[in-house]
Protein backbone atom coordinates (compact mmCIF):
# COMPACT_ATOMS: atom_id res chain seq x y z
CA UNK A 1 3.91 -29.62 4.05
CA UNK A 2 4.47 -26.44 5.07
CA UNK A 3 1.55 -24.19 6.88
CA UNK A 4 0.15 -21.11 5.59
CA UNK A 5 0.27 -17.91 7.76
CA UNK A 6 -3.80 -17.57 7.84
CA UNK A 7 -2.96 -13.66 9.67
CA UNK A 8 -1.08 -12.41 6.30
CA UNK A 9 -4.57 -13.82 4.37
CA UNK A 10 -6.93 -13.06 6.63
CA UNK A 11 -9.24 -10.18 4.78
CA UNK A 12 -8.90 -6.74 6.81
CA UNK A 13 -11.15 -4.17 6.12
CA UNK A 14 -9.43 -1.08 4.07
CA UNK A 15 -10.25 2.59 5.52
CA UNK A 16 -11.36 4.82 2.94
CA UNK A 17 -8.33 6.40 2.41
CA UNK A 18 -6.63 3.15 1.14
CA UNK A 19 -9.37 2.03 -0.57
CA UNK A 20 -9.34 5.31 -3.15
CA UNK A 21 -5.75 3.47 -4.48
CA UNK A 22 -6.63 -0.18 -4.03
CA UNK A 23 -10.73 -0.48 -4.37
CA UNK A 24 -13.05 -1.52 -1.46
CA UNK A 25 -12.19 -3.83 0.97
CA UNK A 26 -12.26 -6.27 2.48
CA UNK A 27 -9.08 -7.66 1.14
CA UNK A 28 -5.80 -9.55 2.59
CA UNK A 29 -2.74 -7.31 2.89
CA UNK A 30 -1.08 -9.14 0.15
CA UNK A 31 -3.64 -7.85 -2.30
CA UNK A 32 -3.41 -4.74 -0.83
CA UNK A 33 0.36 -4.47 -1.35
CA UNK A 34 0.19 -5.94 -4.78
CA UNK A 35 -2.81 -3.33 -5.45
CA UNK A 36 -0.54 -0.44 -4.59
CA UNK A 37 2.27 -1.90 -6.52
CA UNK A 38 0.10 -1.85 -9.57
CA UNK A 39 -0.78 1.67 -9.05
CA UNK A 40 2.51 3.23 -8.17
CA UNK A 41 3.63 1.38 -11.47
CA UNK A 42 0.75 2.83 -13.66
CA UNK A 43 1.17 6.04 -12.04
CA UNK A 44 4.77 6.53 -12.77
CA UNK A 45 5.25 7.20 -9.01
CA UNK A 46 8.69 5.51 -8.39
CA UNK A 47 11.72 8.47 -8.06
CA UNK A 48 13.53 7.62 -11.69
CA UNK A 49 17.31 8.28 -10.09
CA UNK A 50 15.97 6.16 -6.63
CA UNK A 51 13.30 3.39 -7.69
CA UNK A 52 13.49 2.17 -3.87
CA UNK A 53 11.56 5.80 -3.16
CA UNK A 54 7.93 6.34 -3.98
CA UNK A 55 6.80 9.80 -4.66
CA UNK A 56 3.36 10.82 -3.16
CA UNK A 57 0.06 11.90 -5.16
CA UNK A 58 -2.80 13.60 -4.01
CA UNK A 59 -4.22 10.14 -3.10
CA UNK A 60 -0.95 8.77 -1.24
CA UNK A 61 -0.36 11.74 0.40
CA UNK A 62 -3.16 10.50 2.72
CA UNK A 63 -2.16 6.67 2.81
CA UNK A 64 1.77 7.80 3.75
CA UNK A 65 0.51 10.40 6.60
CA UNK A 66 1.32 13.54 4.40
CA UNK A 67 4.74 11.85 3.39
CA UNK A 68 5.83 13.09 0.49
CA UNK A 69 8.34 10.86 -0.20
CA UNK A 70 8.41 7.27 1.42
CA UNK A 71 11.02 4.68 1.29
CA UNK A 72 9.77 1.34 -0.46
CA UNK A 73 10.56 -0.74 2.84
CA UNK A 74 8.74 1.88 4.91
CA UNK A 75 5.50 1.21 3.00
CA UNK A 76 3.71 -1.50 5.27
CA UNK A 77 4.03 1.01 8.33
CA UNK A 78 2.12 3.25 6.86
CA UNK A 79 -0.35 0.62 5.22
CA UNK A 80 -1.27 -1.01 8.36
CA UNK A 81 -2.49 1.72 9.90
CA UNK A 82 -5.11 1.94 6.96
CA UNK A 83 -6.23 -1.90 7.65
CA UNK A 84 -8.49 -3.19 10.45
């Protein structure tokens, strides 16, 4: 049987940046990744010629350090710095 990783469960608490697109923590980062998903998605916030590039809003801007433009596999960088 294989083990979970408790660390990638574990509930982190979300700053108040991330929390404006994903709700109030405390949360495990795979909610929070499937929470931004979900609003990137509803947001139409995916570049329509590059899907792998997310365009920043006015909330994002402040997740993605004033990106405005951040790669899908670049993401988590910039999450984890919002997670404690």
């Amino acid at each position: 049987m294989a083990k979970t990783n408790s660390a990638f469960m574990k509930p982190m608490t979300v700053s108040p940046e991330l929390a404006a697109v994903v709700g109030n923590g405390p949360m495990p980062r795979s909610e929070v990744v499937s929470k931004i998903w979900v609003y990137i998605k509803a947001n139409n916030l995916q570049n329509p010629s590059d899907k792998k590039m997310i365009m920043s809003d006015e909330k994002l801007l402040k997740v993605f350090g004033g990106e405005k433009t951040v790669h899908m596999m670049k993401m988590a960088g910039h999450i984890s710095k919002h997670l404690s």
